[in-house]
PDB file of N, CA and C in Angstrom:
ATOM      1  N   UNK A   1       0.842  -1.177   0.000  1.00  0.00           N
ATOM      2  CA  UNK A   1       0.000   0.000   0.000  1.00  0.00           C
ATOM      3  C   UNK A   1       0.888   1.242   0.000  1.00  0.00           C
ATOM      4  N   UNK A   2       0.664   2.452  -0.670  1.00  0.00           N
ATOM      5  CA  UNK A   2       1.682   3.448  -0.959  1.00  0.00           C
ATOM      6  C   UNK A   2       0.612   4.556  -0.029  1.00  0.00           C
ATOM      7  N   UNK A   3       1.683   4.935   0.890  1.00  0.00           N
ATOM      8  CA  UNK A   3       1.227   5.488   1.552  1.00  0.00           C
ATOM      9  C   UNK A   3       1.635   7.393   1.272  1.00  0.00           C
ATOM     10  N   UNK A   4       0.090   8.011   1.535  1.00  0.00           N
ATOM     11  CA  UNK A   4       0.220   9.540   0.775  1.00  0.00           C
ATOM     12  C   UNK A   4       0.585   9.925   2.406  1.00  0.00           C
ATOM     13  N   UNK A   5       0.937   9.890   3.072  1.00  0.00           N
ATOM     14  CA  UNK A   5       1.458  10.441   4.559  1.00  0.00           C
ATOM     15  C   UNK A   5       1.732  11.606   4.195  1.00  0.00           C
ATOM     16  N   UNK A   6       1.320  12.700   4.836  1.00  0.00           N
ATOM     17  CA  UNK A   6       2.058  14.250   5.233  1.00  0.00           C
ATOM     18  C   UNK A   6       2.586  14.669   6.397  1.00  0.00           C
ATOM     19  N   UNK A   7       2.670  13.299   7.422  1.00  0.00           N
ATOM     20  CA  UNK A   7       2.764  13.526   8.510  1.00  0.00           C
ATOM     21  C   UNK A   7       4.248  13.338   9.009  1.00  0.00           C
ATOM     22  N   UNK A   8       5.051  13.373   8.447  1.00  0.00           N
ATOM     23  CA  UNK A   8       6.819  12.851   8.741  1.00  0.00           C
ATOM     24  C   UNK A   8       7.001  12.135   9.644  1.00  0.00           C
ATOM     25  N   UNK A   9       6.585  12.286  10.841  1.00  0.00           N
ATOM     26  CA  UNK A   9       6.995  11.415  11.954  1.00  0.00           C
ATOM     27  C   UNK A   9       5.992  10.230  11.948  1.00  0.00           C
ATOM     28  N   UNK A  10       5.274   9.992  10.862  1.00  0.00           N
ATOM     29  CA  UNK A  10       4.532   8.362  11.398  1.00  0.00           C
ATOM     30  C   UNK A  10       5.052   7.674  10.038  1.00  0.00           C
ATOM     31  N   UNK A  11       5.465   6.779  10.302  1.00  0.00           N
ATOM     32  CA  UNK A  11       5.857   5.851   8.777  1.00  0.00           C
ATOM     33  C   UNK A  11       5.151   5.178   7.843  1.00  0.00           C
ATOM     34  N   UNK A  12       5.255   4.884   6.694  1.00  0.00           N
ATOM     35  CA  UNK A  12       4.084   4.009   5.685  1.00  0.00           C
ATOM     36  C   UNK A  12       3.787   3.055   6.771  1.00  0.00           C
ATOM     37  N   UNK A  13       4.473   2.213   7.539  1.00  0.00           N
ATOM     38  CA  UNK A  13       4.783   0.916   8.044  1.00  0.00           C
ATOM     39  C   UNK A  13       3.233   1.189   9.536  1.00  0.00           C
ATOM     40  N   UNK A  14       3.202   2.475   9.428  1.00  0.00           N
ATOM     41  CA  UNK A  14       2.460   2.398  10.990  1.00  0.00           C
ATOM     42  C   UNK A  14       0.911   3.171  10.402  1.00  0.00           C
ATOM     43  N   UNK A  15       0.834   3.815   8.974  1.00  0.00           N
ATOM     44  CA  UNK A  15      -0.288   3.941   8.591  1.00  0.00           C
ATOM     45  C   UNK A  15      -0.951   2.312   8.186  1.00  0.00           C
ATOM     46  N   UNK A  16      -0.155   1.182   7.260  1.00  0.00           N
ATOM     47  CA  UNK A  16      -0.499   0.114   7.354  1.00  0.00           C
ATOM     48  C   UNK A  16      -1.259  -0.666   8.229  1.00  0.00           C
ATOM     49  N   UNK A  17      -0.372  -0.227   9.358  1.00  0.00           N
ATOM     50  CA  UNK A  17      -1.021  -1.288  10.434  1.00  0.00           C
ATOM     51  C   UNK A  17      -2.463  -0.550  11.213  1.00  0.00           C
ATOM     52  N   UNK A  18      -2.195   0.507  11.054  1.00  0.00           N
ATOM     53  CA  UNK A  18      -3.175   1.312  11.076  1.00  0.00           C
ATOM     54  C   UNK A  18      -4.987   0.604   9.983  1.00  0.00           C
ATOM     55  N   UNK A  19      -4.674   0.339   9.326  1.00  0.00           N
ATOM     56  CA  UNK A  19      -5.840   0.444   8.254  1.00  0.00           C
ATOM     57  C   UNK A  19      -6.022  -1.507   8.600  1.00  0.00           C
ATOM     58  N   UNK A  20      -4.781  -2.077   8.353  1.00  0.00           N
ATOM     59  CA  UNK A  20      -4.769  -3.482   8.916  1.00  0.00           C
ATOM     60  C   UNK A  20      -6.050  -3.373  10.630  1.00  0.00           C
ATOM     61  N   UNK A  21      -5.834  -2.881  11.601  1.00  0.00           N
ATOM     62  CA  UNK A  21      -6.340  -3.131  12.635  1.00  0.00           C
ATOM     63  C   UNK A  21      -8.079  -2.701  12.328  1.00  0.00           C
ATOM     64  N   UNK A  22      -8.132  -1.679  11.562  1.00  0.00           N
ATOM     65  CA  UNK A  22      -9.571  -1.146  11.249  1.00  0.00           C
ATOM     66  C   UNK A  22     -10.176  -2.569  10.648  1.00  0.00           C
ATOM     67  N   UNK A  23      -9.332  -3.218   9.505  1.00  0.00           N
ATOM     68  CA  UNK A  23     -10.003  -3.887   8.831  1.00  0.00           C
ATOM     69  C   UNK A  23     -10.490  -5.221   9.668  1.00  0.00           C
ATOM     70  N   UNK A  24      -9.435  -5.604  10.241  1.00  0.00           N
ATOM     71  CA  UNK A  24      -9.656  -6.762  11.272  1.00  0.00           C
ATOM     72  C   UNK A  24     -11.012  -6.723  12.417  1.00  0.00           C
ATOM     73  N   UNK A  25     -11.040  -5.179  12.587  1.00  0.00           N
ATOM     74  CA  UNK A  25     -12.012  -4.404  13.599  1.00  0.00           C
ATOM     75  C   UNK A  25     -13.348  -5.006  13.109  1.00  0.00           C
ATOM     76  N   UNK A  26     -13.543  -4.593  11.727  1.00  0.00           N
ATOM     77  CA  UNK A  26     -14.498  -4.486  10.767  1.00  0.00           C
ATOM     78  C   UNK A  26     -14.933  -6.069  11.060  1.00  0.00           C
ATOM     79  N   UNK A  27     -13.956  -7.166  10.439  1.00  0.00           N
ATOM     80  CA  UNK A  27     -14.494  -8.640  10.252  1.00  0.00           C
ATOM     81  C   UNK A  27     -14.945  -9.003  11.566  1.00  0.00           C
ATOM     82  N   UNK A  28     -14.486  -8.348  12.767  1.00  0.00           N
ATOM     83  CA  UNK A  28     -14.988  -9.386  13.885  1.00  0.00           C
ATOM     84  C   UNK A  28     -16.212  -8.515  13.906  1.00  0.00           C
ATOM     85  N   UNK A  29     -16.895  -7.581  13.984  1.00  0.00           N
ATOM     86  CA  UNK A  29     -17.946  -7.071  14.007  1.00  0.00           C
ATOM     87  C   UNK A  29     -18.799  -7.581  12.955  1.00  0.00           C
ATOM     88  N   UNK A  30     -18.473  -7.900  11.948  1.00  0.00           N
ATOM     89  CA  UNK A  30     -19.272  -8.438  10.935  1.00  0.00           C
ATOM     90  C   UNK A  30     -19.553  -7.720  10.280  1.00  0.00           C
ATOM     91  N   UNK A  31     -19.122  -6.469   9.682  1.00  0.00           N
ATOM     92  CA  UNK A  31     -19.016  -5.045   8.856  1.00  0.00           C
ATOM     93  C   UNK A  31     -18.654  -4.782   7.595  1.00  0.00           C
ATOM     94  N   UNK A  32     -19.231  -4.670   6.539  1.00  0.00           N
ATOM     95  CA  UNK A  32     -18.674  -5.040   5.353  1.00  0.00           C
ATOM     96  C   UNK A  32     -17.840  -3.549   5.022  1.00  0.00           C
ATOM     97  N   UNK A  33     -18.074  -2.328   5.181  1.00  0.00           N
ATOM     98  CA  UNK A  33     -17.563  -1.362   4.826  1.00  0.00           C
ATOM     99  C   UNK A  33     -17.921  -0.084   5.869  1.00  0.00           C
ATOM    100  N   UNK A  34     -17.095   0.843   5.671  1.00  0.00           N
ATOM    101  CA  UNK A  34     -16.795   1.809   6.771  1.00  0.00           C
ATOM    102  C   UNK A  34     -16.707   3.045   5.896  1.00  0.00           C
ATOM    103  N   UNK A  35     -17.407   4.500   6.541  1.00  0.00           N
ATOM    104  CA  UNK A  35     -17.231   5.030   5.906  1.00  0.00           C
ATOM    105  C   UNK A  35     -16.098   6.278   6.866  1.00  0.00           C
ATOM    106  N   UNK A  36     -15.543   6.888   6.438  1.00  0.00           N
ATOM    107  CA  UNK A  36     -14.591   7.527   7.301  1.00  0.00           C
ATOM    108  C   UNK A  36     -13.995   9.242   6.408  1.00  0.00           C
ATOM    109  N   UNK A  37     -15.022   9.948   6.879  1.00  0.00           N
ATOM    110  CA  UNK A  37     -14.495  11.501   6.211  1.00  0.00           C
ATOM    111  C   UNK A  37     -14.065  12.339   7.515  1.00  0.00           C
ATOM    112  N   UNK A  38     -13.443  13.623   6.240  1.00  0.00           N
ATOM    113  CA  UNK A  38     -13.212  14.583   7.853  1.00  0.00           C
ATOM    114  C   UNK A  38     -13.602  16.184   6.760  1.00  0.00           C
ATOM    115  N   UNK A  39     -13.843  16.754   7.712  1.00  0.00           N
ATOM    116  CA  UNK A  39     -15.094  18.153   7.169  1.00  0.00           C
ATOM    117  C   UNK A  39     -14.184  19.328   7.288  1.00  0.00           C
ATOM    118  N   UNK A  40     -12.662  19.388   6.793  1.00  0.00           N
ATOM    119  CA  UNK A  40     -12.048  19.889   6.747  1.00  0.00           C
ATOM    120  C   UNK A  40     -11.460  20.527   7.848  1.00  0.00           C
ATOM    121  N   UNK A  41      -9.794  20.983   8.158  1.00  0.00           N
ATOM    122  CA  UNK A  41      -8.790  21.324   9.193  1.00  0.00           C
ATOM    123  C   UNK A  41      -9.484  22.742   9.910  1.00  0.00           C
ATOM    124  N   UNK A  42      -8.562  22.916  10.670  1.00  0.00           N
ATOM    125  CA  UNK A  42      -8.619  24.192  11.108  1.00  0.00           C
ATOM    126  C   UNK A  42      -9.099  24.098  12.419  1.00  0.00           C
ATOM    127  N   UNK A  43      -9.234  25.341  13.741  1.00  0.00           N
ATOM    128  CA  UNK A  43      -9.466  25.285  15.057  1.00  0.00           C
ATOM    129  C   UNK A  43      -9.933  24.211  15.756  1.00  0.00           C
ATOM    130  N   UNK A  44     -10.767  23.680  15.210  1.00  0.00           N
ATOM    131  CA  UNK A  44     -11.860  22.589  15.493  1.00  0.00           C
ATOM    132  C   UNK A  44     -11.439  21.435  14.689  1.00  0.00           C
ATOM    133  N   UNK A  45     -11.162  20.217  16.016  1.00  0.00           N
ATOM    134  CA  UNK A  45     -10.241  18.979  15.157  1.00  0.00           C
ATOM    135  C   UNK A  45     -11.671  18.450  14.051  1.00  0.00           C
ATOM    136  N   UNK A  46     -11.586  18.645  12.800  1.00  0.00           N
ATOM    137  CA  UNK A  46     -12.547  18.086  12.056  1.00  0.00           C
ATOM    138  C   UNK A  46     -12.165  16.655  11.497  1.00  0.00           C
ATOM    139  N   UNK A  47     -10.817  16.570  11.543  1.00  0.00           N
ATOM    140  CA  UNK A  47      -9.516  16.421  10.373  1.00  0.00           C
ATOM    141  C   UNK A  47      -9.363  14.565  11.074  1.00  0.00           C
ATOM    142  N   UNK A  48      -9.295  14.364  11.888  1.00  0.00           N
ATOM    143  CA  UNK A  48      -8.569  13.566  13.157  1.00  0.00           C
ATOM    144  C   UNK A  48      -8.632  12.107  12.295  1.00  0.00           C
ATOM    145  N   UNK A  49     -10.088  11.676  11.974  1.00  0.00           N
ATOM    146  CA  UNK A  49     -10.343  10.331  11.882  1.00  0.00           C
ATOM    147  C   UNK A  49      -9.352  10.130  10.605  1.00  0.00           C
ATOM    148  N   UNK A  50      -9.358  10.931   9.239  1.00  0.00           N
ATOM    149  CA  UNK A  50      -8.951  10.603   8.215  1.00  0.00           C
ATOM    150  C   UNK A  50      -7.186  11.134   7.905  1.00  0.00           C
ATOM    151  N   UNK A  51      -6.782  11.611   8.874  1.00  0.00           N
ATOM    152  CA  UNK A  51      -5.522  12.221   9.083  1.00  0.00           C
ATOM    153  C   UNK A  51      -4.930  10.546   9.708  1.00  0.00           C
ATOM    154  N   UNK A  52      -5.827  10.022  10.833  1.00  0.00           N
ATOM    155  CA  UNK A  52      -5.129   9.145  11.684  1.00  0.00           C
ATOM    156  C   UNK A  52      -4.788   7.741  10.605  1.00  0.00           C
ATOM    157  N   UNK A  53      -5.667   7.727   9.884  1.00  0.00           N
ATOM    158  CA  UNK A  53      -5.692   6.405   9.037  1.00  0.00           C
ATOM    159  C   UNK A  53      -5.100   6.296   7.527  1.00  0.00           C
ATOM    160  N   UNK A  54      -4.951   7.824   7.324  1.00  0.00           N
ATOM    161  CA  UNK A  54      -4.423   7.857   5.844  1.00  0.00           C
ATOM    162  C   UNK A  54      -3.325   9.086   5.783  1.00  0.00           C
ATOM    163  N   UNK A  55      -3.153  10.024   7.030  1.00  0.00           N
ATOM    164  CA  UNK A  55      -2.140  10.678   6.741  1.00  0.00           C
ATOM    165  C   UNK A  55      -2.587  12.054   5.803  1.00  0.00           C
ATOM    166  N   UNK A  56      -3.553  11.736   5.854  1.00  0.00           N
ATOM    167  CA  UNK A  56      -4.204  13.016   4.847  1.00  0.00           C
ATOM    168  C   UNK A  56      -4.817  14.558   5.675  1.00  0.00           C
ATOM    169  N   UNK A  57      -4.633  15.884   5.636  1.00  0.00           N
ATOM    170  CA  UNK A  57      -5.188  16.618   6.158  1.00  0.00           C
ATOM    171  C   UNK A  57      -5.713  17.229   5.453  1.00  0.00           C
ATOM    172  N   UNK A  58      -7.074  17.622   5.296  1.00  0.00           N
ATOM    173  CA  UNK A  58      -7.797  18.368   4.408  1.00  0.00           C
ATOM    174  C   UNK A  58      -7.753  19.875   5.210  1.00  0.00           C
ATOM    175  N   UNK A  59      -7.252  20.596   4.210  1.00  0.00           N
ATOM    176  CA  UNK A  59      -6.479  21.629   5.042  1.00  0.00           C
ATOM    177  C   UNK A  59      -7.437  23.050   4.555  1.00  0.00           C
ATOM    178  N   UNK A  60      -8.390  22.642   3.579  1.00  0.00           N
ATOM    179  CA  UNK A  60      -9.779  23.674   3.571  1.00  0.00           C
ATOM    180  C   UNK A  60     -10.921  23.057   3.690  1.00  0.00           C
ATOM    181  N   UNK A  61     -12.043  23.489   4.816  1.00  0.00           N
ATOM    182  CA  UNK A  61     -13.509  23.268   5.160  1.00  0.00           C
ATOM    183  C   UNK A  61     -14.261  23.002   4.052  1.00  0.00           C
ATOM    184  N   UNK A  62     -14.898  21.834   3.597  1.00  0.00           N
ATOM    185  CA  UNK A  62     -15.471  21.478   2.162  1.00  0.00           C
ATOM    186  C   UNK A  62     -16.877  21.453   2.652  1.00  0.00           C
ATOM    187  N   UNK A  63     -16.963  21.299   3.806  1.00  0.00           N
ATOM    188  CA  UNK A  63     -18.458  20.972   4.336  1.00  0.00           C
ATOM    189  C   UNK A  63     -18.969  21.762   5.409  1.00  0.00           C
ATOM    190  N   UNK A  64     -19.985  22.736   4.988  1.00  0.00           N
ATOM    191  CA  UNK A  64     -19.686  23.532   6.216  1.00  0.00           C
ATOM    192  C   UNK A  64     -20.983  22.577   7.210  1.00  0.00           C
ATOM    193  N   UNK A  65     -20.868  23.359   8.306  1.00  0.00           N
ATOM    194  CA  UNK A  65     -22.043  23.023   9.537  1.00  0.00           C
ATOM    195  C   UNK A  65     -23.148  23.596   9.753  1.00  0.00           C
ATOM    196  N   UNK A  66     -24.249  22.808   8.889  1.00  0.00           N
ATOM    197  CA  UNK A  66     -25.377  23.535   8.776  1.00  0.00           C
ATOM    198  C   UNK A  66     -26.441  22.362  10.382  1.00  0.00           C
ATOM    199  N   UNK A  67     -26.856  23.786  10.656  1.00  0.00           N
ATOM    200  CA  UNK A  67     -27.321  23.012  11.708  1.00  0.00           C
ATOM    201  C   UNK A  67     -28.961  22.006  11.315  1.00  0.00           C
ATOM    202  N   UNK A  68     -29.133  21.306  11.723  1.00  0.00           N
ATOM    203  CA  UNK A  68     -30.343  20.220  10.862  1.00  0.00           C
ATOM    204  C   UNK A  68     -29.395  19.397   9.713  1.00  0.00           C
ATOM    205  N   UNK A  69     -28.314  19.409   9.362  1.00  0.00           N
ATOM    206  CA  UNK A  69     -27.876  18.783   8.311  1.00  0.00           C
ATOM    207  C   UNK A  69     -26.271  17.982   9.007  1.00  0.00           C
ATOM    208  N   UNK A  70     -25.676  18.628   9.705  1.00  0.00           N
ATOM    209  CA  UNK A  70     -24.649  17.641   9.739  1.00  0.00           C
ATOM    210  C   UNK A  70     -24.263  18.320  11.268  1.00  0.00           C
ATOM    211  N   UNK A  71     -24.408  19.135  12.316  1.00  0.00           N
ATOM    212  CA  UNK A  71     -24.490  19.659  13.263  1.00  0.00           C
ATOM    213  C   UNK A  71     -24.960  18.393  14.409  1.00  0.00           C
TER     214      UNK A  71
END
């Protein structure tokens, strides 16, 4: 797996095992698929779930917080 990391200090080797433990998570629960976004960076950790598992920071708000809709 080629890992897009921006994070320097975590290695391909520990995003792997990273996505390895989700998936394992998944089969004992009996879970066929997971969905996992983040609603863009900034003050407010939005970022966390998809930063932790793929190294990715979405570093502009794509989704804002409408209240009745994702609030």
């Amino acid at each position: 797996m080629q890992s897009t990391a921006t994070t320097a200090s975590i290695s391909s080797e520990e995003y792997e095992r990273r996505i390895a433990n989700l998936r394992t998570q998944l089969a004992a629960d009996d879970i066929d698929a997971v969905v996992i976004w983040a609603r863009g960076g900034g003050t407010v950790e939005r970022f966390a779930n998809v930063q932790y598992l793929c190294g990715h920071y979405p570093f502009f708000p794509i989704i804002r917080d409408v209240p009745g809709a994702w609030a």
